[in-house]
N, C-alpha and C. Protein backbone atom coordinates (compact mmCIF):
# COMPACT_ATOMS: atom_id res chain seq x y z
N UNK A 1 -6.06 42.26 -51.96
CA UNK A 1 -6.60 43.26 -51.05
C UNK A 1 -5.50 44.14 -50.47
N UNK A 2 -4.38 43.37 -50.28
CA UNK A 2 -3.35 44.26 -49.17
C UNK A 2 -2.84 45.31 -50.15
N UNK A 3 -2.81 44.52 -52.10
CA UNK A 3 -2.29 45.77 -53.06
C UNK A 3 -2.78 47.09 -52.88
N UNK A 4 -3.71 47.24 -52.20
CA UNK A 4 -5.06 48.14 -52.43
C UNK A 4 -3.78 49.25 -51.63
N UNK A 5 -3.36 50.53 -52.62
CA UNK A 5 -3.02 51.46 -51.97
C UNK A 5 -3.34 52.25 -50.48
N UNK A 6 -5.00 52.29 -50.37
CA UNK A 6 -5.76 52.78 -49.23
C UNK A 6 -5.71 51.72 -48.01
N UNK A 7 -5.49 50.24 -48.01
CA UNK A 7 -5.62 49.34 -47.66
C UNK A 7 -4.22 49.38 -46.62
N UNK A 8 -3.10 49.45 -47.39
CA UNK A 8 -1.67 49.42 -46.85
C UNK A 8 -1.65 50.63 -45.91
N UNK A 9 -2.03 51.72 -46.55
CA UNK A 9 -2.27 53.22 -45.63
C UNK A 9 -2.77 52.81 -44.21
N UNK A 10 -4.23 52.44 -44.52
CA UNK A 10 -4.95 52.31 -42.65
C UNK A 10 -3.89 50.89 -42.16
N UNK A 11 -3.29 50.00 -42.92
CA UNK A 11 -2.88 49.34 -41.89
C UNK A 11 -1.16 50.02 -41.22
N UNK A 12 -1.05 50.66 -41.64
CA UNK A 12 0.13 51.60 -41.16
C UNK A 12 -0.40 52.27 -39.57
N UNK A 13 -1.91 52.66 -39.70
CA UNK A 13 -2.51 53.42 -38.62
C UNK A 13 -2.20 52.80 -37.39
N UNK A 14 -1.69 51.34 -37.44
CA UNK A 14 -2.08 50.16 -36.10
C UNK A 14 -3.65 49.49 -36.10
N UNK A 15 -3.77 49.32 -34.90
CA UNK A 15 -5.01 48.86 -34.45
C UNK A 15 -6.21 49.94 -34.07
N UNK A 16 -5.54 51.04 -32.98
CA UNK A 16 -6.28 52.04 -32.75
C UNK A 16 -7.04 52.44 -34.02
N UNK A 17 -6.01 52.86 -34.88
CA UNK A 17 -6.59 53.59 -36.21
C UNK A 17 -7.50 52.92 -37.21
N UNK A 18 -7.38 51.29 -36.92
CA UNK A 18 -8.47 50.74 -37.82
C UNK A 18 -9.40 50.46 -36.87
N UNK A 19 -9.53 50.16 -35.41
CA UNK A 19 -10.93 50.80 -35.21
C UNK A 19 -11.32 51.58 -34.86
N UNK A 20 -11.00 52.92 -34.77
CA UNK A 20 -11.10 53.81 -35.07
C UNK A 20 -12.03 54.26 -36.61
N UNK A 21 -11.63 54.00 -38.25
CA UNK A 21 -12.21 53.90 -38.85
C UNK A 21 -13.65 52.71 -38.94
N UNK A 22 -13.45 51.99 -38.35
CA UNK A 22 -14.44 51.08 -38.24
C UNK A 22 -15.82 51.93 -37.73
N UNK A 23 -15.27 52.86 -36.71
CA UNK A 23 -16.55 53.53 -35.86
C UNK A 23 -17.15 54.85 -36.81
N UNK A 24 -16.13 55.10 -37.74
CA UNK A 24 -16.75 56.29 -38.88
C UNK A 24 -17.27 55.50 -39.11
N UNK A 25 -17.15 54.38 -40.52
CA UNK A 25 -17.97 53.93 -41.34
C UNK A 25 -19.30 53.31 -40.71
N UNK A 26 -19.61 53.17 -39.36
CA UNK A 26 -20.90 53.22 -38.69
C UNK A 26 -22.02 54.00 -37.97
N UNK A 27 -20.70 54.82 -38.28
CA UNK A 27 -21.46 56.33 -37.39
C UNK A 27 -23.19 56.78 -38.08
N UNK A 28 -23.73 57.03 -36.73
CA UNK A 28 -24.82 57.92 -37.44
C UNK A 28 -25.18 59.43 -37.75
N UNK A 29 -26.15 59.80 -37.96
CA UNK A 29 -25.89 60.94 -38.74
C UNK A 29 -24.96 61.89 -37.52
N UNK A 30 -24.03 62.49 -38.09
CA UNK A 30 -23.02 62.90 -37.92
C UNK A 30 -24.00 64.28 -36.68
N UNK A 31 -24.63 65.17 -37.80
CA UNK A 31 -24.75 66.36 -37.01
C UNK A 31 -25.33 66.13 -36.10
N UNK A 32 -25.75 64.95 -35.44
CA UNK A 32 -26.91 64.83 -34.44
C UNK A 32 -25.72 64.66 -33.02
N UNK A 33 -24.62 64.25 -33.49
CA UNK A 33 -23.84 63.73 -32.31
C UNK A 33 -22.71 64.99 -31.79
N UNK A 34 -22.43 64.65 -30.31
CA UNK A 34 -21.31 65.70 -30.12
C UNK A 34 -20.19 65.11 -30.37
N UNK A 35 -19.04 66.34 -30.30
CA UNK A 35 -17.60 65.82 -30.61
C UNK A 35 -17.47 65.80 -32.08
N UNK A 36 -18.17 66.48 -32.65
CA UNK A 36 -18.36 65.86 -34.43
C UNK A 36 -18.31 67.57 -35.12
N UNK A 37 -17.71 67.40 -36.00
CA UNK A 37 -17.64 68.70 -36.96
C UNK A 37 -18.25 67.99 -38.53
N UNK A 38 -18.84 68.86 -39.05
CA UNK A 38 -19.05 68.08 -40.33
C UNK A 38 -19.42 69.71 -41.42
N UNK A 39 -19.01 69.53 -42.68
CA UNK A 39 -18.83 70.91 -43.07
C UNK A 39 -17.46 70.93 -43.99
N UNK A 40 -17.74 71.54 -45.09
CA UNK A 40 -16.53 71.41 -46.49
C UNK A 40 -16.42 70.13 -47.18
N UNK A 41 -17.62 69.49 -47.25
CA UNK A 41 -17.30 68.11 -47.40
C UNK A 41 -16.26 67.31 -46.31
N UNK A 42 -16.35 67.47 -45.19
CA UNK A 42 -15.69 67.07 -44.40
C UNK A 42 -15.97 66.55 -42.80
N UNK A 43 -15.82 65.86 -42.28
CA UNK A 43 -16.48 65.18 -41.29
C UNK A 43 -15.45 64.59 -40.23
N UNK A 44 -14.93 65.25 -39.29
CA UNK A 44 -14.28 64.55 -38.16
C UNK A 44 -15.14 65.02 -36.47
N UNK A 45 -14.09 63.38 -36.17
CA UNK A 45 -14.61 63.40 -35.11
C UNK A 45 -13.42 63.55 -33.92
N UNK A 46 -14.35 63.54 -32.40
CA UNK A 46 -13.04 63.98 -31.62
C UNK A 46 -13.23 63.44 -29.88
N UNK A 47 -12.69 62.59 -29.62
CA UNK A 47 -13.91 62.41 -28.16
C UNK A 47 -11.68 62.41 -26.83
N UNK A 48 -12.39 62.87 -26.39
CA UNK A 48 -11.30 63.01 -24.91
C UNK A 48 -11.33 61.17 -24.23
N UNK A 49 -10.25 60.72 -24.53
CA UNK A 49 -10.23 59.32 -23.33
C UNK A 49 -10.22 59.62 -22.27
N UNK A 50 -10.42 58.68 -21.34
CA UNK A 50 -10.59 58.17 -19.91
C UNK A 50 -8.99 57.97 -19.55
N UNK A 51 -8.51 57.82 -18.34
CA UNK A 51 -7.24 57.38 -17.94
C UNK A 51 -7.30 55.66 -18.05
N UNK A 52 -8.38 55.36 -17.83
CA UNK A 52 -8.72 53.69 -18.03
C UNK A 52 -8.82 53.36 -19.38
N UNK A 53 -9.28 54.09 -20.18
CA UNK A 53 -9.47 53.65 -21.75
C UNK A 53 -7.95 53.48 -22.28
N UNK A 54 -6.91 54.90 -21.97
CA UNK A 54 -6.22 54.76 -22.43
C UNK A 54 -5.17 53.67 -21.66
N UNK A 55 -4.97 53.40 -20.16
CA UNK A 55 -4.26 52.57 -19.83
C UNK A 55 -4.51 51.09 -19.88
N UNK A 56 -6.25 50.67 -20.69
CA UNK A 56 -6.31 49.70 -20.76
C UNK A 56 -5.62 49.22 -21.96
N UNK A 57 -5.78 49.99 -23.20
CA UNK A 57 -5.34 49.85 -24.38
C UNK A 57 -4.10 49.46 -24.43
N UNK A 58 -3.14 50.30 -23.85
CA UNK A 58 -1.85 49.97 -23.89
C UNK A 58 -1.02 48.39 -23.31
N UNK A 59 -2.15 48.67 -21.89
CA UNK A 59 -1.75 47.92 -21.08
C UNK A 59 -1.82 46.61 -21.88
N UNK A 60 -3.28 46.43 -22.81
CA UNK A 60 -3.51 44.76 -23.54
C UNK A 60 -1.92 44.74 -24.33
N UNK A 61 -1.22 45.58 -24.53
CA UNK A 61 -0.18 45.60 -25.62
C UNK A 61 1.31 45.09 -25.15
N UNK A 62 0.99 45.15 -23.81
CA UNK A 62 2.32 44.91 -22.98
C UNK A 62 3.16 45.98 -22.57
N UNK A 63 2.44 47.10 -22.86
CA UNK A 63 3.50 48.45 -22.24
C UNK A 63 3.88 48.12 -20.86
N UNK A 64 5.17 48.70 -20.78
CA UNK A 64 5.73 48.55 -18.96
C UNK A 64 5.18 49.90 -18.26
N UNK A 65 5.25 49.65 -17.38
CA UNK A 65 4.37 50.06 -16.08
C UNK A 65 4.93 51.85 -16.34
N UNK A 66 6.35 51.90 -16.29
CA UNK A 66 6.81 53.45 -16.64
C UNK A 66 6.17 53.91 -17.68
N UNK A 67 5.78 53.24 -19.34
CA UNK A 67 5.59 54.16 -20.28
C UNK A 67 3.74 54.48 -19.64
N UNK A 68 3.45 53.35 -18.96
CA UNK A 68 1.51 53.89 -18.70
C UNK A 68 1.39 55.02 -17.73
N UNK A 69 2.65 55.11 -16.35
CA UNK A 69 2.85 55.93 -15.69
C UNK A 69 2.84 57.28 -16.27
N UNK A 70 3.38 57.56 -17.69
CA UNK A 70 3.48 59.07 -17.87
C UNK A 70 2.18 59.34 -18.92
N UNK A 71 1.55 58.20 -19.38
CA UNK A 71 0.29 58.60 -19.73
C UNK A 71 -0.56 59.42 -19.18
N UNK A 72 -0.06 59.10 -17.80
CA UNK A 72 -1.16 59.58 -16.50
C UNK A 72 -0.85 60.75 -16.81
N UNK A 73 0.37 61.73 -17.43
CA UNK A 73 0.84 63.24 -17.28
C UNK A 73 -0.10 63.87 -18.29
N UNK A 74 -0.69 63.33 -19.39
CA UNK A 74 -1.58 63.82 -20.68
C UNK A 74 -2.73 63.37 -20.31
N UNK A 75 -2.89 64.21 -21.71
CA UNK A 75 -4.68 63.56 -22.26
C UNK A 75 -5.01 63.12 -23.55
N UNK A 76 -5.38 62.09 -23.72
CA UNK A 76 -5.73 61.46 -25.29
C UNK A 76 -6.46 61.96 -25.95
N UNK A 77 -7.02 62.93 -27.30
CA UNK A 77 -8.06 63.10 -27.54
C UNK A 77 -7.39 62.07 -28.96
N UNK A 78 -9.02 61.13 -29.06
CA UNK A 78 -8.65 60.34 -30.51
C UNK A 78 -9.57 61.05 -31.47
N UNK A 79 -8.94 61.12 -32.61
CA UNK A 79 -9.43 61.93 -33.70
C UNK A 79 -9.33 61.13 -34.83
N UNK A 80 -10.79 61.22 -35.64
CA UNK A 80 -10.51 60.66 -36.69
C UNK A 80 -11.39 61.58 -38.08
N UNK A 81 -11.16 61.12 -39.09
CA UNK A 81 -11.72 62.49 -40.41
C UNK A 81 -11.76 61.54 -41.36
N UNK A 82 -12.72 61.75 -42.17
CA UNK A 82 -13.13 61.32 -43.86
C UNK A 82 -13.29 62.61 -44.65
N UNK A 83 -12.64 62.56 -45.97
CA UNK A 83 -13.26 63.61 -46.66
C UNK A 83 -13.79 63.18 -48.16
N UNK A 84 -15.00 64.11 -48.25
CA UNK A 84 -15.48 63.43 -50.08
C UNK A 84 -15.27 64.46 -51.07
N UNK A 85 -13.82 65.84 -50.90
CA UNK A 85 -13.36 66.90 -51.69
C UNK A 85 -13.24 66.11 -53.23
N UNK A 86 -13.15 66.72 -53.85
CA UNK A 86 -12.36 66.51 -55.09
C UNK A 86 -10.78 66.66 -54.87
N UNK A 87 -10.68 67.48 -53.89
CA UNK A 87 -9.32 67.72 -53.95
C UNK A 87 -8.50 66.97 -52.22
N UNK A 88 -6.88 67.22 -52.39
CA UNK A 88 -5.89 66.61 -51.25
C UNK A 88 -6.74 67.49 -49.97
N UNK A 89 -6.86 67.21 -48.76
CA UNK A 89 -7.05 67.88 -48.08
C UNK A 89 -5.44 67.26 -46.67
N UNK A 90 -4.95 67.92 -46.16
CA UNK A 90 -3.52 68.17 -45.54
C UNK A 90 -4.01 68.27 -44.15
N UNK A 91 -3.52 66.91 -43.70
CA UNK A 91 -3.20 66.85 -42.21
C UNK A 91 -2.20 67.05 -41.60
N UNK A 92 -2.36 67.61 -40.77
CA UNK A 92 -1.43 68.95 -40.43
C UNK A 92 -1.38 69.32 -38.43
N UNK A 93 -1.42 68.47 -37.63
CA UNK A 93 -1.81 68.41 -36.12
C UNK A 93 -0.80 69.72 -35.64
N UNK A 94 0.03 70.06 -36.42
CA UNK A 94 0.85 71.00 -35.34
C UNK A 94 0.20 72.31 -35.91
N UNK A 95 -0.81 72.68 -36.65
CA UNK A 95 -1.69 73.71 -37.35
C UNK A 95 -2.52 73.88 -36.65
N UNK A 96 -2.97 72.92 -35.68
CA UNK A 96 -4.48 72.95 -34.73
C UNK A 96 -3.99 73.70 -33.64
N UNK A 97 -5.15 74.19 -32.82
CA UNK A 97 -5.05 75.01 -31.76
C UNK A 97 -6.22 74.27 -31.17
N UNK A 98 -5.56 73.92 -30.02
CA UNK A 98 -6.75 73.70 -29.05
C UNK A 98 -6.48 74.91 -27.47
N UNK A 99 -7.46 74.98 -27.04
CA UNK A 99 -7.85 76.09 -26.34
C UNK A 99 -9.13 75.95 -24.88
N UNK A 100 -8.40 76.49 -23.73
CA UNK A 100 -9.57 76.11 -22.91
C UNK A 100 -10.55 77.24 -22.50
N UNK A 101 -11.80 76.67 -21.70
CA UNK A 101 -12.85 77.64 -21.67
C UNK A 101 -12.49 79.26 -21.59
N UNK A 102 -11.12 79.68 -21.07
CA UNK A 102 -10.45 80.99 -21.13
C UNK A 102 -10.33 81.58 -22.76
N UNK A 103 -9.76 80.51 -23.45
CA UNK A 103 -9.29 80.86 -24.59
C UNK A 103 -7.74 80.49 -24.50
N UNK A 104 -7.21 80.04 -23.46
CA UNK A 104 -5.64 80.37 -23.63
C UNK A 104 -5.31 78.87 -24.65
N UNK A 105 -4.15 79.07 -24.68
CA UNK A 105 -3.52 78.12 -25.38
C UNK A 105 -3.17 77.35 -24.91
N UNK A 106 -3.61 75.10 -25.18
CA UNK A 106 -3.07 74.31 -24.47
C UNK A 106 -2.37 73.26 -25.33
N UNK A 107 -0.84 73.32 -24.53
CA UNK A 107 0.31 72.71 -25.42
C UNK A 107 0.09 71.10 -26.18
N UNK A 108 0.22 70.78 -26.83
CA UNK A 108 0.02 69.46 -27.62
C UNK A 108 1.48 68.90 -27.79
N UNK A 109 1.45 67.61 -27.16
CA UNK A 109 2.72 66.89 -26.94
C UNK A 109 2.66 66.08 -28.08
N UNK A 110 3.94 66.32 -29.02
CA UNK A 110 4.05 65.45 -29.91
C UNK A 110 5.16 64.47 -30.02
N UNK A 111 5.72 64.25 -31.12
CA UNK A 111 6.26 63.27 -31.21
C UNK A 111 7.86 63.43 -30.91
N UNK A 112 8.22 64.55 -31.24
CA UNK A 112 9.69 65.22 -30.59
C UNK A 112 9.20 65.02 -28.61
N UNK A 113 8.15 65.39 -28.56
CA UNK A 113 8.52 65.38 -26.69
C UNK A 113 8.42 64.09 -26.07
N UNK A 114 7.69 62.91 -26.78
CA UNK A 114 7.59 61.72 -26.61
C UNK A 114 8.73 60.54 -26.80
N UNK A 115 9.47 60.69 -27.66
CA UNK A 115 10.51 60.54 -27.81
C UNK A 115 11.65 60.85 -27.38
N UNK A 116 11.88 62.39 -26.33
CA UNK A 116 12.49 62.23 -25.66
C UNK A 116 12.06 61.87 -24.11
N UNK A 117 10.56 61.79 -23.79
CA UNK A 117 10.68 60.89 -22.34
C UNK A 117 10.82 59.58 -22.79
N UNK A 118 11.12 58.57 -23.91
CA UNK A 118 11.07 57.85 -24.26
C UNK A 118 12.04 56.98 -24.03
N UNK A 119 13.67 57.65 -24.07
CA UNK A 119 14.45 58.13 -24.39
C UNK A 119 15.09 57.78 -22.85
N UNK A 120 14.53 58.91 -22.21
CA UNK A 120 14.42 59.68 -20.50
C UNK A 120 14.47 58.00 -19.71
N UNK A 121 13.57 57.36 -20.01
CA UNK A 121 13.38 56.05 -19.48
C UNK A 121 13.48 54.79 -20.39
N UNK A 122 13.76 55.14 -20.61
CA UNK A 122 14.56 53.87 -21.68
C UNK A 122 13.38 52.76 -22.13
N UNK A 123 12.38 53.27 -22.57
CA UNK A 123 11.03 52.48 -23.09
C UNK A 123 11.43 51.52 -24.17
N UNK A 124 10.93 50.41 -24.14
CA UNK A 124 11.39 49.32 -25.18
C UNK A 124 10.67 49.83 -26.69
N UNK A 125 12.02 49.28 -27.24
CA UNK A 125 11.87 50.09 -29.10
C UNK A 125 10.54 49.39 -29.44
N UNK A 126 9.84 48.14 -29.12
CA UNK A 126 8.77 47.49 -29.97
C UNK A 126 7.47 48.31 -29.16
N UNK A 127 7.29 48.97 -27.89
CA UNK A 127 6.39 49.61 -27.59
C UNK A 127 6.70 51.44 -27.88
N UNK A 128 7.68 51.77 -28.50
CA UNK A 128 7.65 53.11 -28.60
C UNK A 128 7.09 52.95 -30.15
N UNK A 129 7.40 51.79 -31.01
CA UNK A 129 7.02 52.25 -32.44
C UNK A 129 5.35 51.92 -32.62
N UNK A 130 4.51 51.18 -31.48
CA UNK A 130 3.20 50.77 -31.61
C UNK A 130 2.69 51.67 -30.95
N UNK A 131 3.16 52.48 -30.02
CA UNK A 131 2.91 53.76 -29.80
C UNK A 131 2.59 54.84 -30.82
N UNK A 132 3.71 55.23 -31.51
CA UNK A 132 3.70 55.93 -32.85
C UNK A 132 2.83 55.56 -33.63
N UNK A 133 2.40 54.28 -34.25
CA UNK A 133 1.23 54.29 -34.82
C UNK A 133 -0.23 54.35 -34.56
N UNK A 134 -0.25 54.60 -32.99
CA UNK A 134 -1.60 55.04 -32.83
C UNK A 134 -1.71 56.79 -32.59
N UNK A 135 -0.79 57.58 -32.78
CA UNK A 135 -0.44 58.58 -32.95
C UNK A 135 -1.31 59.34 -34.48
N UNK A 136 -1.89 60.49 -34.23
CA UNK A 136 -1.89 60.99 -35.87
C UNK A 136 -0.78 61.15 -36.60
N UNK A 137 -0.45 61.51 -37.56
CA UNK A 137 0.09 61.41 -38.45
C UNK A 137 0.76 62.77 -37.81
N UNK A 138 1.99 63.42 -38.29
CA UNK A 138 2.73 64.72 -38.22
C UNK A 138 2.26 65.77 -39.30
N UNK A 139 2.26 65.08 -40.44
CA UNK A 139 1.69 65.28 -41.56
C UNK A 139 0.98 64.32 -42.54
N UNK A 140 0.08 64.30 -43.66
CA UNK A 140 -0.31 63.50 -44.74
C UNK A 140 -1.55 63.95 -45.19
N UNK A 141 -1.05 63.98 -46.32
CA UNK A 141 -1.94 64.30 -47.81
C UNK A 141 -2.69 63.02 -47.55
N UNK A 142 -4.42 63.77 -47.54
CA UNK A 142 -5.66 62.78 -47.46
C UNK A 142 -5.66 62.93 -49.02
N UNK A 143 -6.37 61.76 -50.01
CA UNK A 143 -7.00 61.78 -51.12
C UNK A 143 -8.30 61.63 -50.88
N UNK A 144 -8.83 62.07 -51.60
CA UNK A 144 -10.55 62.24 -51.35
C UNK A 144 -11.36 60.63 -50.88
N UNK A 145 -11.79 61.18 -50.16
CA UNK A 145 -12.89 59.76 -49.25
C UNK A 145 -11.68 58.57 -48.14
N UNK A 146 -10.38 59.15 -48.23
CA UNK A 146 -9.49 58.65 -47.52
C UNK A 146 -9.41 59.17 -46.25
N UNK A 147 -9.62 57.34 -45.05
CA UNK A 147 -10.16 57.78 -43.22
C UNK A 147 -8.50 57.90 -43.01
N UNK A 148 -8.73 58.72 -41.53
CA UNK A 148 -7.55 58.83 -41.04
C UNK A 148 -7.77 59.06 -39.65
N UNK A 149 -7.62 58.06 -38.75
CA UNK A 149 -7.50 58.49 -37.33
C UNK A 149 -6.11 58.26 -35.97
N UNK A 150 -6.70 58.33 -35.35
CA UNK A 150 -5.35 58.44 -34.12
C UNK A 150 -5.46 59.49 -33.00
N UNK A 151 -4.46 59.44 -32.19
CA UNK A 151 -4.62 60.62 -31.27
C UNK A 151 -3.60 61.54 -30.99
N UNK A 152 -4.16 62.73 -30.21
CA UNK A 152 -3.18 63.70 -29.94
C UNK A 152 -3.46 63.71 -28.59
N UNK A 153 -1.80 64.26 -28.21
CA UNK A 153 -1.71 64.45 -26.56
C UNK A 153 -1.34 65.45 -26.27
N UNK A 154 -2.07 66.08 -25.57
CA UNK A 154 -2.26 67.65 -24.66
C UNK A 154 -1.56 67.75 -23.12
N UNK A 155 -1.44 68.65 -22.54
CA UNK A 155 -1.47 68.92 -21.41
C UNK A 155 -2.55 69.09 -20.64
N UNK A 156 -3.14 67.58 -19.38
CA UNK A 156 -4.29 68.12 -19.39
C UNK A 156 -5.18 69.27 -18.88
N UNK A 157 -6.29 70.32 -19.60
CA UNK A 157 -6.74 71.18 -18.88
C UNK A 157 -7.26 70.57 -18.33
N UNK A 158 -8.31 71.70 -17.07
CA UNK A 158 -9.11 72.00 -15.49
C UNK A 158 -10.40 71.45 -16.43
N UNK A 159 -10.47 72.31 -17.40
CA UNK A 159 -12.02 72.27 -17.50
C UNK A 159 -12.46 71.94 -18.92
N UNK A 160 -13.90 72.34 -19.48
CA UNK A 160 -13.76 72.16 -21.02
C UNK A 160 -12.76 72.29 -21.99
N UNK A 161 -12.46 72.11 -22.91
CA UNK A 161 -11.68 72.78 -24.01
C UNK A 161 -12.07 72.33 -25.31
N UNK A 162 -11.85 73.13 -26.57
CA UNK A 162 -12.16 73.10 -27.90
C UNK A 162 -11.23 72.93 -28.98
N UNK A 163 -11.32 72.14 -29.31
CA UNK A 163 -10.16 71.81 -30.51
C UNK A 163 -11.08 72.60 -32.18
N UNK A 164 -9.44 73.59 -32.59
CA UNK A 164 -9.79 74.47 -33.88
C UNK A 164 -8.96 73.65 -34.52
N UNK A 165 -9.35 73.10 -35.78
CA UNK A 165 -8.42 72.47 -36.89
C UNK A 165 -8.05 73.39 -37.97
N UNK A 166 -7.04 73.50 -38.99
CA UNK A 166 -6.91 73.80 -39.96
C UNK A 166 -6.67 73.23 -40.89
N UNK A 167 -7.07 73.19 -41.95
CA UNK A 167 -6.52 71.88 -43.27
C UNK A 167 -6.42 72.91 -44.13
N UNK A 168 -5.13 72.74 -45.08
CA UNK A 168 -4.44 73.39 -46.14
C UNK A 168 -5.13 72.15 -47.67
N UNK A 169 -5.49 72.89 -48.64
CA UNK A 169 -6.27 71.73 -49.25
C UNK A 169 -5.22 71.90 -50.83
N UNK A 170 -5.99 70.97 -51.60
CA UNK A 170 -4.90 70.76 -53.34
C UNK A 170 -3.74 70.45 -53.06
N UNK A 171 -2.91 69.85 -54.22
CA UNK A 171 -1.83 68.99 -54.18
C UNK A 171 -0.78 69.72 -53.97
N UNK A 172 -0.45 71.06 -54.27
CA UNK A 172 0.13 71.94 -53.46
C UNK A 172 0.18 73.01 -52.16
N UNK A 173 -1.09 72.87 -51.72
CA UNK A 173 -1.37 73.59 -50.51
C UNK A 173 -1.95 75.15 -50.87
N UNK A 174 -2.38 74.92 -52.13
CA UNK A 174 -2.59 76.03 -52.56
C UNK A 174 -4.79 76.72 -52.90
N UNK A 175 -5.34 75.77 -52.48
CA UNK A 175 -6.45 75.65 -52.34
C UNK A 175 -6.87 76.35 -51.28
N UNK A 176 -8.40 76.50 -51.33
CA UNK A 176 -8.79 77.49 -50.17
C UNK A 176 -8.44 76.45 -48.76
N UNK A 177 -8.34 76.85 -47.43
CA UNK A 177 -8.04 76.85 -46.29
C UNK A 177 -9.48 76.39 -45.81
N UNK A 178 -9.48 75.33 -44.59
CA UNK A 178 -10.74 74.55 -44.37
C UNK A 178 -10.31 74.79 -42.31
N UNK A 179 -11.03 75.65 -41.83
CA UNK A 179 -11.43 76.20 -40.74
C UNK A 179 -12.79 75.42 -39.74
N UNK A 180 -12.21 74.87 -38.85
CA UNK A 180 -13.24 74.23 -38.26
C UNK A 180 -13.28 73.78 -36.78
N UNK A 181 -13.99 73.73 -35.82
CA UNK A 181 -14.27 73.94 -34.48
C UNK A 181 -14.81 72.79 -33.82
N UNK A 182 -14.56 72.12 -32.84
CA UNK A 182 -15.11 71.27 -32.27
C UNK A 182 -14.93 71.56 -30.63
N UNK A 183 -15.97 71.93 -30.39
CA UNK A 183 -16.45 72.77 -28.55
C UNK A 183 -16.80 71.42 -27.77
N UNK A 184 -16.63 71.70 -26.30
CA UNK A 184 -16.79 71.07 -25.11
C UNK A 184 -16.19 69.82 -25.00
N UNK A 185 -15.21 69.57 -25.26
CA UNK A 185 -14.55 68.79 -24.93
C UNK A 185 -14.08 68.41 -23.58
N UNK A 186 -13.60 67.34 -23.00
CA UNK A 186 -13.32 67.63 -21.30
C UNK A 186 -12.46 66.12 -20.89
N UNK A 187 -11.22 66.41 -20.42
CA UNK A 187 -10.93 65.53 -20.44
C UNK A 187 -10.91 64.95 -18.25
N UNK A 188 -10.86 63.87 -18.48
CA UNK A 188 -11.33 63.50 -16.80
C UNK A 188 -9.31 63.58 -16.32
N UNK A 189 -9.53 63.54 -14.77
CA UNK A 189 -8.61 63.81 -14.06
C UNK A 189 -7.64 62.40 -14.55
N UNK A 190 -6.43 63.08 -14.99
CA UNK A 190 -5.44 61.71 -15.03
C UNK A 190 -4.54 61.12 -14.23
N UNK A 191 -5.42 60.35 -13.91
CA UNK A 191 -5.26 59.06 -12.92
C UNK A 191 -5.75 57.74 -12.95
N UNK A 192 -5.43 56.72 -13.56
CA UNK A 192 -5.25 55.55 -13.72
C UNK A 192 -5.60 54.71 -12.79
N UNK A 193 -6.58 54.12 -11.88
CA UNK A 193 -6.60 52.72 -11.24
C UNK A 193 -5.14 51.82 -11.43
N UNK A 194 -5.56 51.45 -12.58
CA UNK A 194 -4.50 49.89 -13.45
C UNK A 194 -3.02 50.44 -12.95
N UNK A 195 -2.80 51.43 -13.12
CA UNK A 195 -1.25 52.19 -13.08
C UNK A 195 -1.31 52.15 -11.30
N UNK A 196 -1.97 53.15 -10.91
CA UNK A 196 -1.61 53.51 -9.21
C UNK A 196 -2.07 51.68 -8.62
N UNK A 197 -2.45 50.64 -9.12
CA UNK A 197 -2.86 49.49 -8.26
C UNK A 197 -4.24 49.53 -7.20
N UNK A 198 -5.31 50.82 -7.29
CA UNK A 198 -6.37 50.86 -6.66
C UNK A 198 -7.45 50.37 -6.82
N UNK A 199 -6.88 49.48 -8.69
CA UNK A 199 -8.41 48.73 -8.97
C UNK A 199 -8.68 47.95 -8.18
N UNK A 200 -10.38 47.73 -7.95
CA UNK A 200 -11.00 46.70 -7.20
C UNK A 200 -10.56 45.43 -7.86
């Protein structure tokens, strides 16, 4: 089983990322739900965490109290995608634009800025790399019907916001371009109970 090329892939994802796929392969019909794009043979999903979802997660992992503290500064959106192309379709997170009810542009913290608050506070190497794997990918060539999830971290907006994806498709990037929208998104005020000590 572990030979299984696709097999070794999701377990690279961590934990997040395999259940994460767990919740595609149960999902119901796609167009009925929000947070969901489906369209080009293609189907992702996208939901905004909680400050509790995400500080519980970590917290089961043993993160120290500083790396959950600057969680509180973002917002998680976890994202995950299947595709049934014939062809590569190219994940690509620094291609996306997400955008709030204005339209303006809202910054997406990746793995260069994480690494250096990482860095900044001297976060232990076994929680910065289990970090990274619940992270999307920077880049990676999907093969057809191959899941891929994880999250991205924003700056959080006031109010709604909409995540625009782009996927570059074929084994050279040379295929038509796959354009797609996912509206009302919203992420809640970040602030943590578990972190500030106000849980009941």
């Amino acid at each position: 089983m572990l030979g299984n090329p696709m097999m070794k892939r999701c377990i690279g994802m961590g934990a997040l990322g395999l259940a994460l796929l767990s919740a595609v392969a149960v999902a119901a019909d796609p167009a009925s739900e929000s947070g969901v794009y489906t369209g080009h043979d293609l189907v992702v999903h996208a939901q905004a965490r909680t400050p509790d979802q995400t500080t519980a997660f970590y917290l089961g992992r043993g993160f120290p109290a500083a790396m959950l503290k600057e969680f509180n500064q973002s917002c998680f959106v976890t994202v995950s995608m299947r595709h049934t192309r014939p062809d590569v379709v190219w994940l690509e997170p620094a291609r996306w634009r997400l955008r709030d009810a204005n339209g303006r542009i809202i910054e997406r913290r990746d793995r260069h800025y994480w690494n250096r608050v990482w860095k900044a506070i001297n976060a232990p190497h076994a929680s910065r790399a289990t970090f990274g794997w619940t992270q999307l990918p920077e880049s990676r060539d999907l093969q057809p019907d191959e899941p891929v999830g994880g999250n991205i971290t924003i700056v959080p907006p006031t109010g709604p916001f909409s995540l625009e994806f782009r996927f570059a498709t074929g084994k050279n990037k040379t295929g038509p371009e796959i354009v797609g929208r996912i509206e009302g998104l919203v992420c809640q005020a970040q602030e943590s109970d578990m972190v500030t000590g106000n849980a009941p």
